[in-house]
N, C-alpha and C. Protein backbone atom coordinates (compact mmCIF):
# COMPACT_ATOMS: atom_id res chain seq x y z
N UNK A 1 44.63 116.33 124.37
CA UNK A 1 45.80 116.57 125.17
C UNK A 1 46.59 115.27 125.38
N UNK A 2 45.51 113.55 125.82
CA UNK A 2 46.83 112.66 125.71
C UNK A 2 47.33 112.41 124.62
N UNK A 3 46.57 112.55 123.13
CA UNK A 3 47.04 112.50 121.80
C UNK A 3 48.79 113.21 121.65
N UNK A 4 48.88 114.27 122.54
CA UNK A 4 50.01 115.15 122.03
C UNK A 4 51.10 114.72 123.34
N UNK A 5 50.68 114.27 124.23
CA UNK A 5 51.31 113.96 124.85
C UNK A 5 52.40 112.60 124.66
N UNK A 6 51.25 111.93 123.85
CA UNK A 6 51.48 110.66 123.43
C UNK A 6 52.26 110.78 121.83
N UNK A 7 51.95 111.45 121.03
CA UNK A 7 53.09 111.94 119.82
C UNK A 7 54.33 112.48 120.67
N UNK A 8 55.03 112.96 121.86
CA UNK A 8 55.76 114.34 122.02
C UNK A 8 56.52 112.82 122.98
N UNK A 9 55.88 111.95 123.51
CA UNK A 9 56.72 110.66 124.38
C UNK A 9 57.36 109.65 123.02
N UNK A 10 57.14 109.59 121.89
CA UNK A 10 57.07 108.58 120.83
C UNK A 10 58.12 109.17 119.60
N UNK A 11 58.10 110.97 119.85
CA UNK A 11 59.07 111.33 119.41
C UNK A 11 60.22 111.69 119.74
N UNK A 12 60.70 111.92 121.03
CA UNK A 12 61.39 111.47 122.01
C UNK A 12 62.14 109.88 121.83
N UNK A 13 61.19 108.82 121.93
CA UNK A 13 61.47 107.65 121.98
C UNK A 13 62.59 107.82 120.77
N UNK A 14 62.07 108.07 119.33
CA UNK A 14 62.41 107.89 118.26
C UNK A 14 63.89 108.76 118.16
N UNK A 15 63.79 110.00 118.53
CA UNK A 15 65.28 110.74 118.00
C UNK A 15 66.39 109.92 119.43
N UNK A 16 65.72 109.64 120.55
CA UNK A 16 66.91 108.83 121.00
C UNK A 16 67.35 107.34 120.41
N UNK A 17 66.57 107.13 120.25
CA UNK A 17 67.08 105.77 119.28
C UNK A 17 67.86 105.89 118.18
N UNK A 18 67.83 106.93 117.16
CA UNK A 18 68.49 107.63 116.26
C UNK A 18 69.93 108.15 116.61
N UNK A 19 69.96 108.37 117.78
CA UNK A 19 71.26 109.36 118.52
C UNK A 19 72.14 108.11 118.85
N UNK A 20 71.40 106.86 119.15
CA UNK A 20 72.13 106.03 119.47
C UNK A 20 73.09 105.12 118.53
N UNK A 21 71.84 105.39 117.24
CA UNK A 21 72.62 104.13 116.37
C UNK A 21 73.72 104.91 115.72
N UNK A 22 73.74 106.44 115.94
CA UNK A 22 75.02 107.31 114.93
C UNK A 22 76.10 106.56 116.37
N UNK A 23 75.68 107.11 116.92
CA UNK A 23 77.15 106.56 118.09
C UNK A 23 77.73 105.01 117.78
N UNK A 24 77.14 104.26 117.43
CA UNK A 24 77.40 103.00 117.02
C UNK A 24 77.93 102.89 115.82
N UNK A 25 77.35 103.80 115.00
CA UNK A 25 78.22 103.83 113.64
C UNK A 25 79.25 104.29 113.65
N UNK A 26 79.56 104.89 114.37
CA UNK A 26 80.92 105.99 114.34
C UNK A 26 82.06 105.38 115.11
N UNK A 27 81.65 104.36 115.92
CA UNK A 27 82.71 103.82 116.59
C UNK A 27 83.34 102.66 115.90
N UNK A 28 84.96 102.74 115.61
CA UNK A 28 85.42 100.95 114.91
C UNK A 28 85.89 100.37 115.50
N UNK A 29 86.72 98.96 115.56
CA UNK A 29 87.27 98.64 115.70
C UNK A 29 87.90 97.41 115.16
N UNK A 30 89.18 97.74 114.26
CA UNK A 30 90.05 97.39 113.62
C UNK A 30 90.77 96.60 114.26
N UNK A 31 91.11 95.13 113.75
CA UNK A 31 92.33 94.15 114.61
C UNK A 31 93.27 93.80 113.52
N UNK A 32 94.66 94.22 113.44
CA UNK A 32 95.82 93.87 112.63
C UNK A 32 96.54 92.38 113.36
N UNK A 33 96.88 91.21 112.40
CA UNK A 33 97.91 90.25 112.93
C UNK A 33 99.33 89.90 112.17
N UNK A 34 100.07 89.66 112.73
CA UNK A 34 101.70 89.03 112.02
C UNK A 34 102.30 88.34 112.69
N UNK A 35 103.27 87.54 112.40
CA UNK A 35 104.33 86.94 112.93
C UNK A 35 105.54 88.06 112.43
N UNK A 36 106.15 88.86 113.59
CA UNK A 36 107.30 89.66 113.23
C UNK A 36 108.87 88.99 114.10
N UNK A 37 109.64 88.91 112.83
CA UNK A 37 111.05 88.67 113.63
C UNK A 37 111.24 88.81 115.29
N UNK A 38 112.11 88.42 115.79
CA UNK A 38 112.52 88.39 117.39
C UNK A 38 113.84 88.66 117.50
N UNK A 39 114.50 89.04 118.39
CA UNK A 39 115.86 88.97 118.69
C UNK A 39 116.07 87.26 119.24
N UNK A 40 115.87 87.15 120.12
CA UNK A 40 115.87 85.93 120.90
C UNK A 40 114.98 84.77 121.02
N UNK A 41 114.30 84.80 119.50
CA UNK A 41 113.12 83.96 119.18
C UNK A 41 113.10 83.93 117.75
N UNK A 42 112.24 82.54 117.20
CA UNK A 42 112.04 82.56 116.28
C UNK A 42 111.25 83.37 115.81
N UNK A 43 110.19 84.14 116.51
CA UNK A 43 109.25 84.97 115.75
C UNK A 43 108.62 85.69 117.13
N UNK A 44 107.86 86.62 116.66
CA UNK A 44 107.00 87.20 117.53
C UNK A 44 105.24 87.20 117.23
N UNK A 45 104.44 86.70 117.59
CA UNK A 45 103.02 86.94 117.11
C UNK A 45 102.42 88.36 117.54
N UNK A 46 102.08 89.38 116.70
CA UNK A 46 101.40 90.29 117.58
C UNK A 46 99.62 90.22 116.85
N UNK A 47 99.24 90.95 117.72
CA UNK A 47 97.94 91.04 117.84
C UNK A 47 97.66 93.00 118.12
N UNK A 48 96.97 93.82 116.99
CA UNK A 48 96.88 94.36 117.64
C UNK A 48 95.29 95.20 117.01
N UNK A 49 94.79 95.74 118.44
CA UNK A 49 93.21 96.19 118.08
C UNK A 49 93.43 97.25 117.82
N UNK A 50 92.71 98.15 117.25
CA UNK A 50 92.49 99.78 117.46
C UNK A 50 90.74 99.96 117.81
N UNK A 51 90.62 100.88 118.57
CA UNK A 51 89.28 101.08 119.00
C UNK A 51 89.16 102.31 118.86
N UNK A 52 88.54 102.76 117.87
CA UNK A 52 88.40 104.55 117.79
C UNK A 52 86.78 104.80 117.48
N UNK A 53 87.11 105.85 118.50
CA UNK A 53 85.31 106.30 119.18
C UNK A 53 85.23 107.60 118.61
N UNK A 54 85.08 107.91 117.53
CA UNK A 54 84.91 109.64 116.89
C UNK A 54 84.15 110.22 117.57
N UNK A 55 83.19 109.87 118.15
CA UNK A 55 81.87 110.91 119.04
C UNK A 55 83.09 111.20 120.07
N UNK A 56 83.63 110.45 120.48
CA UNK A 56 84.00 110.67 122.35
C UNK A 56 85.71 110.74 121.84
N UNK A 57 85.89 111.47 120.32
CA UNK A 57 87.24 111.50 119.80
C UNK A 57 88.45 111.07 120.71
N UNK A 58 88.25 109.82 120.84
CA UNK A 58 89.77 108.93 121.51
C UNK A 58 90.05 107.88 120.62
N UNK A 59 91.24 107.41 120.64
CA UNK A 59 91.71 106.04 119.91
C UNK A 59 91.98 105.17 121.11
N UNK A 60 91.60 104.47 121.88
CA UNK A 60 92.09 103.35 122.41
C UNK A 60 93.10 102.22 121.15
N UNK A 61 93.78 101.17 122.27
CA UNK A 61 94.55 100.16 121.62
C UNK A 61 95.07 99.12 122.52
N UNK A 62 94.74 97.78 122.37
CA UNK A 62 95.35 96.70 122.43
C UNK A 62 96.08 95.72 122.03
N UNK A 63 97.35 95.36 122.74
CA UNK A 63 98.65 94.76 121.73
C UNK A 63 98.95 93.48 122.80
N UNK A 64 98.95 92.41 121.91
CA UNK A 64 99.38 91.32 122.40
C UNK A 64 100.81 90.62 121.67
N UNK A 65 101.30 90.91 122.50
CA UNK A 65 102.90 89.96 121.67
C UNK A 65 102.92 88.44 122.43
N UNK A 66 102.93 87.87 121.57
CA UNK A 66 103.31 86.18 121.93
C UNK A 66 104.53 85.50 121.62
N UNK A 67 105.54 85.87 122.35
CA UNK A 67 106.53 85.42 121.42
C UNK A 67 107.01 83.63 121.54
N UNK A 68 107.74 83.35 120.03
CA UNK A 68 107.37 81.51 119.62
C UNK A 68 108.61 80.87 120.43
N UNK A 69 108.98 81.15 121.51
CA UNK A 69 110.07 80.22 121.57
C UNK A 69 109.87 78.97 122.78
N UNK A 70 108.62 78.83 123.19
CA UNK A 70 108.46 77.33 123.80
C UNK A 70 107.64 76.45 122.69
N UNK A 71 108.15 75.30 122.96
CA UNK A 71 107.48 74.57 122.10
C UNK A 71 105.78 74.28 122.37
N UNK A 72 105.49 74.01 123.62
CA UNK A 72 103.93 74.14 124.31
C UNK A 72 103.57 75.33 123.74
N UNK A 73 102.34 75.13 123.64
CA UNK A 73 101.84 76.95 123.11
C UNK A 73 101.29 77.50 124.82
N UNK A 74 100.98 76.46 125.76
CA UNK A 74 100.37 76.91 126.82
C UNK A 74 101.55 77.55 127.90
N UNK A 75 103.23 77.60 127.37
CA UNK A 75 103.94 78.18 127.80
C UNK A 75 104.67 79.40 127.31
N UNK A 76 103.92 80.09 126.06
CA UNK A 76 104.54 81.22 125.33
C UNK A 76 104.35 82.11 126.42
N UNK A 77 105.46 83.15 126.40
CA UNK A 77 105.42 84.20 126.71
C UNK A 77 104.35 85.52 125.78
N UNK A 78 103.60 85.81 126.76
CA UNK A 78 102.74 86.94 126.35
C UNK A 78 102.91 88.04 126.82
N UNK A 79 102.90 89.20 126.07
CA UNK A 79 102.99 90.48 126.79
C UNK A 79 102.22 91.54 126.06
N UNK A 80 101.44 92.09 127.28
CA UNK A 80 99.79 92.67 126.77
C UNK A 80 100.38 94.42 127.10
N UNK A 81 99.79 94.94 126.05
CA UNK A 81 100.29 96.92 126.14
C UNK A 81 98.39 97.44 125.93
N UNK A 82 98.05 98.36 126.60
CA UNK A 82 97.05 98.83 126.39
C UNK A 82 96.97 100.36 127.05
N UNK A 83 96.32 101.39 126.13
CA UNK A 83 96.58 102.69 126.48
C UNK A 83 95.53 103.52 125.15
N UNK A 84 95.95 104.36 125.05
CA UNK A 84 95.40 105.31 124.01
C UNK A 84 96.78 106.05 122.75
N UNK A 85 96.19 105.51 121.70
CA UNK A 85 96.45 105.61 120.30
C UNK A 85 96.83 107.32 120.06
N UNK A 86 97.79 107.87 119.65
CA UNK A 86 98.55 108.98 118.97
C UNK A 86 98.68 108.72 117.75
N UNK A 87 98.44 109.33 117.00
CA UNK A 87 98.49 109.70 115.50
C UNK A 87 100.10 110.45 115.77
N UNK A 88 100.81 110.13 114.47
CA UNK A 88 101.79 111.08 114.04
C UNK A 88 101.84 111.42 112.37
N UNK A 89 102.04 112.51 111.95
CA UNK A 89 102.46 113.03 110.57
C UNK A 89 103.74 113.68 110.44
N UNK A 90 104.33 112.74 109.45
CA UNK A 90 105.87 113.33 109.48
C UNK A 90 105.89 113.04 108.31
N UNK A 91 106.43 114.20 107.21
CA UNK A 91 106.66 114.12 106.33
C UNK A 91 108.37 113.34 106.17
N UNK A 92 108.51 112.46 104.91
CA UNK A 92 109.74 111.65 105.27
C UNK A 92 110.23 111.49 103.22
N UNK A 93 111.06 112.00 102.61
CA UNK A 93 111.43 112.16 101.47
C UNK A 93 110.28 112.73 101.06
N UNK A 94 110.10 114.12 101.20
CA UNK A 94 109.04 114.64 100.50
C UNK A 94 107.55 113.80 100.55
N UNK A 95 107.14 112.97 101.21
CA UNK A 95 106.34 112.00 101.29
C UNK A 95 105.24 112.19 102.78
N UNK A 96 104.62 112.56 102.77
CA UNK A 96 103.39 112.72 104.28
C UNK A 96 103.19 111.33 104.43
N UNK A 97 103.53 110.34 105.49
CA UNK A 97 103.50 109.45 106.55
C UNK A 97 102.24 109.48 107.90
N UNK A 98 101.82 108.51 107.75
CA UNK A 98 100.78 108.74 109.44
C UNK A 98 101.57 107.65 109.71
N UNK A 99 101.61 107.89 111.26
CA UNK A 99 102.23 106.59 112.18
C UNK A 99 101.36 106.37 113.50
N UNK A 100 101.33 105.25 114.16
CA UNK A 100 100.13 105.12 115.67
C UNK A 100 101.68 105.44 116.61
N UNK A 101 101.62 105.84 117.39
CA UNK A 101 102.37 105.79 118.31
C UNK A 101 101.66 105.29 119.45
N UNK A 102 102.07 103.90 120.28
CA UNK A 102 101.28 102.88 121.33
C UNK A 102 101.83 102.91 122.79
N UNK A 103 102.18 104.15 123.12
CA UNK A 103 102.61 104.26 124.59
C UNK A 103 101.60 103.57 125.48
N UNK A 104 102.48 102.35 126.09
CA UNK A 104 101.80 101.75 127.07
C UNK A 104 101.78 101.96 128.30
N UNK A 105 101.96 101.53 129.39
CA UNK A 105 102.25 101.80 131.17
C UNK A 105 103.73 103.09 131.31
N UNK A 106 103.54 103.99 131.94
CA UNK A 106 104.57 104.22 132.31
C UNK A 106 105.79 103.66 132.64
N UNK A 107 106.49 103.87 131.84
CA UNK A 107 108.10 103.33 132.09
C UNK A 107 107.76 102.17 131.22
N UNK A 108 107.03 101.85 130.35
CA UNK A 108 107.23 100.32 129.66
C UNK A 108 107.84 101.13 128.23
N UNK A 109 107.54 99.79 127.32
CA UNK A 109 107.87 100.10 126.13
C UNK A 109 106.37 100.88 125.15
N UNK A 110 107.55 101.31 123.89
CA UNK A 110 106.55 102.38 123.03
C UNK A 110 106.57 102.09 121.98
N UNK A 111 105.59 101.55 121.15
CA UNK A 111 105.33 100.89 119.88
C UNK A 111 105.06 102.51 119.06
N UNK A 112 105.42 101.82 117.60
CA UNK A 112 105.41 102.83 116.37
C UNK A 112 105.23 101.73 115.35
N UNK A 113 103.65 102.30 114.36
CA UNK A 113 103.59 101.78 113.38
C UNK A 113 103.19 102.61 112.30
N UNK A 114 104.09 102.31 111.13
CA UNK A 114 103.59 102.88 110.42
C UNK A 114 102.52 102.62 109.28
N UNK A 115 101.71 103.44 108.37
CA UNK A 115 100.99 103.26 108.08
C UNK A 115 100.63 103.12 106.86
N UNK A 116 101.05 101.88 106.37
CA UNK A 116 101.43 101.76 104.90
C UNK A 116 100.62 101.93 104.30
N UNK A 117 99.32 101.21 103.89
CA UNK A 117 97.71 101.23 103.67
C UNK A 117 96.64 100.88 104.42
N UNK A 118 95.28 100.77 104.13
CA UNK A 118 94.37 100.58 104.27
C UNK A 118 94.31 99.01 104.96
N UNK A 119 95.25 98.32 104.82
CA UNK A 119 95.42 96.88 105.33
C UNK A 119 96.42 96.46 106.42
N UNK A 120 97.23 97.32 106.57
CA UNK A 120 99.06 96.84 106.46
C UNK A 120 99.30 97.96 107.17
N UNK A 121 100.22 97.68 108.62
CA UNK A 121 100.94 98.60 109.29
C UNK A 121 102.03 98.10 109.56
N UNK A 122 103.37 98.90 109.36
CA UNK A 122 104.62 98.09 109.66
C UNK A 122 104.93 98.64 111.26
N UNK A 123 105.94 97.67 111.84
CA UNK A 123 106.34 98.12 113.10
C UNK A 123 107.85 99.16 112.65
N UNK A 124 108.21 100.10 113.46
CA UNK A 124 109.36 100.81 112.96
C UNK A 124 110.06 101.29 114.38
N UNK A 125 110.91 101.81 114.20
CA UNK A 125 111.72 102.30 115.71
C UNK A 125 111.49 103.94 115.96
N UNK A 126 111.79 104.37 117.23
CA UNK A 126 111.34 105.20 117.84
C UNK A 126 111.72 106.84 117.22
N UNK A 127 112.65 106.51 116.06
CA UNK A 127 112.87 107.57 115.54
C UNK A 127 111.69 107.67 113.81
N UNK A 128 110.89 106.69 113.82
CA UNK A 128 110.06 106.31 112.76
C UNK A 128 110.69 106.07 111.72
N UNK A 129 111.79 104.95 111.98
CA UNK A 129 112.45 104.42 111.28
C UNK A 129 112.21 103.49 110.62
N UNK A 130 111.97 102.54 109.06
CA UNK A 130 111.67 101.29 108.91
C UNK A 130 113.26 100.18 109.38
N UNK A 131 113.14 99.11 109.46
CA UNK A 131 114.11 98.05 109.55
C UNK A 131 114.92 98.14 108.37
N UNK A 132 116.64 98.10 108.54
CA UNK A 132 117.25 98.20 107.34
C UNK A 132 117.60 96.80 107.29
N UNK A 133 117.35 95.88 107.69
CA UNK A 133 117.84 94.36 107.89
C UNK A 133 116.94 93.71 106.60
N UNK A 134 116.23 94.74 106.23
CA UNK A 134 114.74 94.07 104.98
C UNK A 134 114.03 92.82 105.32
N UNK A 135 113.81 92.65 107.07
CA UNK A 135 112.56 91.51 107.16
C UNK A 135 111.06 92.10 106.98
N UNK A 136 110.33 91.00 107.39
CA UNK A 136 109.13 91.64 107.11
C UNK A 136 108.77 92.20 108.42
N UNK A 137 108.15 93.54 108.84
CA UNK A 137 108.06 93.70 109.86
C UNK A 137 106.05 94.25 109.68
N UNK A 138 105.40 93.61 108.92
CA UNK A 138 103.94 94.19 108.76
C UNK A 138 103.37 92.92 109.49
N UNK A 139 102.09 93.78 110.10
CA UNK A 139 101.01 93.24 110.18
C UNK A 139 99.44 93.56 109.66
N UNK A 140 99.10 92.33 109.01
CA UNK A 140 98.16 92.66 108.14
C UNK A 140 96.50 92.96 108.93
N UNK A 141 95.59 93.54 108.17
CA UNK A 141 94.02 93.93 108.90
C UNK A 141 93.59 92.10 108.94
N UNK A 142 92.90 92.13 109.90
CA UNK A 142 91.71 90.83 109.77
C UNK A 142 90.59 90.65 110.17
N UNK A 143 90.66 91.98 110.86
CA UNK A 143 88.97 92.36 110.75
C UNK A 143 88.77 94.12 110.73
């Protein structure tokens, strides 16, 4: 009887340990970086994470913009967006598109990127527009 008791505590032990490491596998998190154009700056640095939890199906996201226009780096302006990740599919010249849509705080601003490849998301405007000015507006994966 402690024989089975002792197999039935050990197999237990074992499928939770198992349950745990799928949850760990399943969760990523992806960080894209660029220097993108500014209106009123030479550039903008963004930073941005994606955190997607397939078990607990949410996308979290974190966005850091730094933009370059003090010369100190310990005086850039930073501005941090964090919220949960929207997928969009819009077909656009016969062409299927995914885009993140990054709604941050109420009443702030709303990021759109689109989703060029596996590496590379461009920033675009709220109608999922790309830039007709032809800068570069991507930021590349780096981890």
């Amino acid at each position: 009887m402690m024989l089975a008791a002792f197999a039935a505590a050990l197999m237990s032990c074992q499928t939770k340990e198992k349950k745990e490491n799928q949850s760990v596998q399943t969760c990523t998190e992806t960080t894209y970086e660029g220097i993108l154009p500014a209106a009123d700056c030479p550039g903008a640095a963004y930073t941005l994470t994606l955190k997607e939890d397939s078990c607990a199906g949410k996308s979290d996201f974190d966005l850091t913009i730094t933009y370059m226009d003090a010369e100190n780096e310990n005086e850039r302006t930073k501005v941090s967006a964090k919220g949960k990740m929207e997928i969009i599919n819009k077909e656009i010249n016969n062409e299927n598109k995914t885009f993140y849509k990054l709604p941050a705080a109420e009443g702030e601003e709303v990021f759109y990127f689109l989703v060029v490849n596996d590496s590379t998301l461009r920033l675009t405007n709220e109608n999922l527009e790309e830039a007709a000015s032809g800068l570069n507006y991507d930021i590349m994966r780096v981890k």
